[in-house]
Protein backbone atom coordinates (compact mmCIF):
# COMPACT_ATOMS: atom_id res chain seq x y z
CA UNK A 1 144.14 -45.30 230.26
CA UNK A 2 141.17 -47.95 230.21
CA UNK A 3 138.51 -47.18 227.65
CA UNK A 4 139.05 -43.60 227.48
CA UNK A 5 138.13 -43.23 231.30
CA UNK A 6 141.67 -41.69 232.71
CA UNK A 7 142.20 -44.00 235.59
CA UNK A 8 143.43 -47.69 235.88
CA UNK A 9 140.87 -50.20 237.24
CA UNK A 10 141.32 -50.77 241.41
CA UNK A 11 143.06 -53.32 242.84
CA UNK A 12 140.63 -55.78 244.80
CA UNK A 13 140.57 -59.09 246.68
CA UNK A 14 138.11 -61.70 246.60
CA UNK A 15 136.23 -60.15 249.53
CA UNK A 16 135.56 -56.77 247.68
CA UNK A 17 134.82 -58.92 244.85
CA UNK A 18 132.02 -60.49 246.54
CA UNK A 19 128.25 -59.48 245.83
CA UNK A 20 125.66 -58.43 243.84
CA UNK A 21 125.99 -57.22 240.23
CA UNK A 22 123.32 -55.98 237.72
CA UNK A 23 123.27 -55.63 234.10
CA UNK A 24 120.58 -52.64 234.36
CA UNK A 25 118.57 -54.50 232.57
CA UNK A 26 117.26 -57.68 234.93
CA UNK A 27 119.86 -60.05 234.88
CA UNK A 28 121.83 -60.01 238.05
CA UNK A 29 124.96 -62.39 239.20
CA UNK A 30 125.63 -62.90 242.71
CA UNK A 31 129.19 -63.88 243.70
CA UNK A 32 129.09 -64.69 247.75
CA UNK A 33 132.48 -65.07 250.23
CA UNK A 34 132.57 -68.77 250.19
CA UNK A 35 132.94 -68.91 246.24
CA UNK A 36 129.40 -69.47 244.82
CA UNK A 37 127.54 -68.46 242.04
CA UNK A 38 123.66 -67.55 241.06
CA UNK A 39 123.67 -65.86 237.91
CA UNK A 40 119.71 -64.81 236.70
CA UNK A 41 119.70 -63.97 233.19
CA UNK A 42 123.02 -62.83 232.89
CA UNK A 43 123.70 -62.83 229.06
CA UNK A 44 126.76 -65.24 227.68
CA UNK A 45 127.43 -64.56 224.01
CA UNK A 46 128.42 -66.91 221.00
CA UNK A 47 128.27 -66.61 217.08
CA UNK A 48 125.91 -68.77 215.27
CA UNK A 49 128.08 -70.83 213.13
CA UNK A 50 124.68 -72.20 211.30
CA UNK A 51 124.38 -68.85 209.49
CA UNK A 52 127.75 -67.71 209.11
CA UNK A 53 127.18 -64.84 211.40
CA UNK A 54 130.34 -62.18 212.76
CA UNK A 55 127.16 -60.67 215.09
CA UNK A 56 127.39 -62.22 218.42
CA UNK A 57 124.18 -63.96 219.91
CA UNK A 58 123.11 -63.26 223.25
CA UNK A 59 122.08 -66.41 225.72
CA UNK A 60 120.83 -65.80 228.88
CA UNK A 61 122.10 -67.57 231.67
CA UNK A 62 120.10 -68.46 234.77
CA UNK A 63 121.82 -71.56 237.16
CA UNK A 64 124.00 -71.61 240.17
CA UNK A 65 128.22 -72.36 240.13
CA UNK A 66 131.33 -71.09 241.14
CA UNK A 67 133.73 -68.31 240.89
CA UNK A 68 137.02 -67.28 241.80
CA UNK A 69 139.26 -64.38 241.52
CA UNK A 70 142.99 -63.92 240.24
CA UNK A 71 144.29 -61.09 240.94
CA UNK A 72 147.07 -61.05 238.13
CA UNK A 73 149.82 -59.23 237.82
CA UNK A 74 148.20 -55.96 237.88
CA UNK A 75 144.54 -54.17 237.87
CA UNK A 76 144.18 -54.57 234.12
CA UNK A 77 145.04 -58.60 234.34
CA UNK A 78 143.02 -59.43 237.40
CA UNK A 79 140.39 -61.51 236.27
CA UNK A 80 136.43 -63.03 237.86
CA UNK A 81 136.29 -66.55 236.74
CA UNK A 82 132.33 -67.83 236.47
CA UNK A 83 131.50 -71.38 236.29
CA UNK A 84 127.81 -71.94 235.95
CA UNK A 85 126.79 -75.36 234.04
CA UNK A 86 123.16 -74.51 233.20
CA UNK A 87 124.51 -71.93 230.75
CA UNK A 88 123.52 -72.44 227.13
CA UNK A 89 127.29 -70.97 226.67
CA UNK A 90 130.34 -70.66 228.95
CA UNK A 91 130.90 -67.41 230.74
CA UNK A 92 134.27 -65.86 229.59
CA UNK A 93 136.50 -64.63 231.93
CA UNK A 94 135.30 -61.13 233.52
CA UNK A 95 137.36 -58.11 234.16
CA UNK A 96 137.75 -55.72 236.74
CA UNK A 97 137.09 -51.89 236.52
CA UNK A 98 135.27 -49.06 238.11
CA UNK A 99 135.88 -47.88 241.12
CA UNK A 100 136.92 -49.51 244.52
CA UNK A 101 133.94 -48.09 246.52
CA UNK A 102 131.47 -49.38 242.91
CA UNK A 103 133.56 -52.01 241.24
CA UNK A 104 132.15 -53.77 237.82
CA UNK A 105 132.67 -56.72 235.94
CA UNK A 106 132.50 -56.63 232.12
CA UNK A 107 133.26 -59.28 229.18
CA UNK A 108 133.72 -58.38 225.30
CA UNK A 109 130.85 -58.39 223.16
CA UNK A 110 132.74 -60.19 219.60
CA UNK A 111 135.91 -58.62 218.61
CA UNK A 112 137.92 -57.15 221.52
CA UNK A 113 138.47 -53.93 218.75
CA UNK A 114 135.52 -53.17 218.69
CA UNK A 115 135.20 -52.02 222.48
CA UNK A 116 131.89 -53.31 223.02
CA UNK A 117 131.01 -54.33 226.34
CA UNK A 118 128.44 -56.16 228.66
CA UNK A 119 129.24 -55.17 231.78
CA UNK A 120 127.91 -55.63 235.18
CA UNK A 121 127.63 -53.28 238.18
CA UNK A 122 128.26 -53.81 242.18
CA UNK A 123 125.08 -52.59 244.00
């Protein structure tokens, strides 16, 4: 069971990985077939060691890169690698969920535990 949702995440390939995703709230990250990036302030997250902070920070991230996809040993393993330089911090590794038909991509906010999530959807 993935996040109390009752279904496993869907099994893709790079193709169905391809396209436009939206955080709902303007930043967008567009993954095309031939393995490029254009993120528009999609947010990357650090802590801010200069004030002994456990909150994360939110950067947004607007520059073009690359990504690939590894599919893993299974749909909760396959992963969305994002490589975009201009980013004030890297972009983790994304994982897969949703649906095939309406896949999205989503990184931890902080501590795994704590099931937060910023998460971008396939339109």
């Amino acid at each position: 069971m993935f996040a109390g949702i009752g279904y496993e995440p869907p099994r893709l390939n790079a193709e169905q990985i391809a396209g436009t995703y939206s955080d709902g709230k303007g930043g967008t990250l567009i993954l095309t077939p031939d393995g490029k990036a254009t993120a528009t302030r999609v947010d990357t997250f650090d802590f801010d060691d200069s004030i002994d902070s456990f909150e994360p920070q939110a950067h947004p991230c607007t520059g073009t890169g690359t990504w690939t996809y590894d599919p893993a040993d299974g749909p909760y393993s396959q992963q969305v690698d994002v490589s975009v330089e201009a980013c004030p911090v890297d972009m983790d590794s994304w994982s897969v969920y949703g649906t095939r038909e309406h896949p999205k991509l989503y990184v931890f906010i902080g501590d795994p535990d704590s099931w937060e999530l910023y998460t971008l959807r396939h339109h």
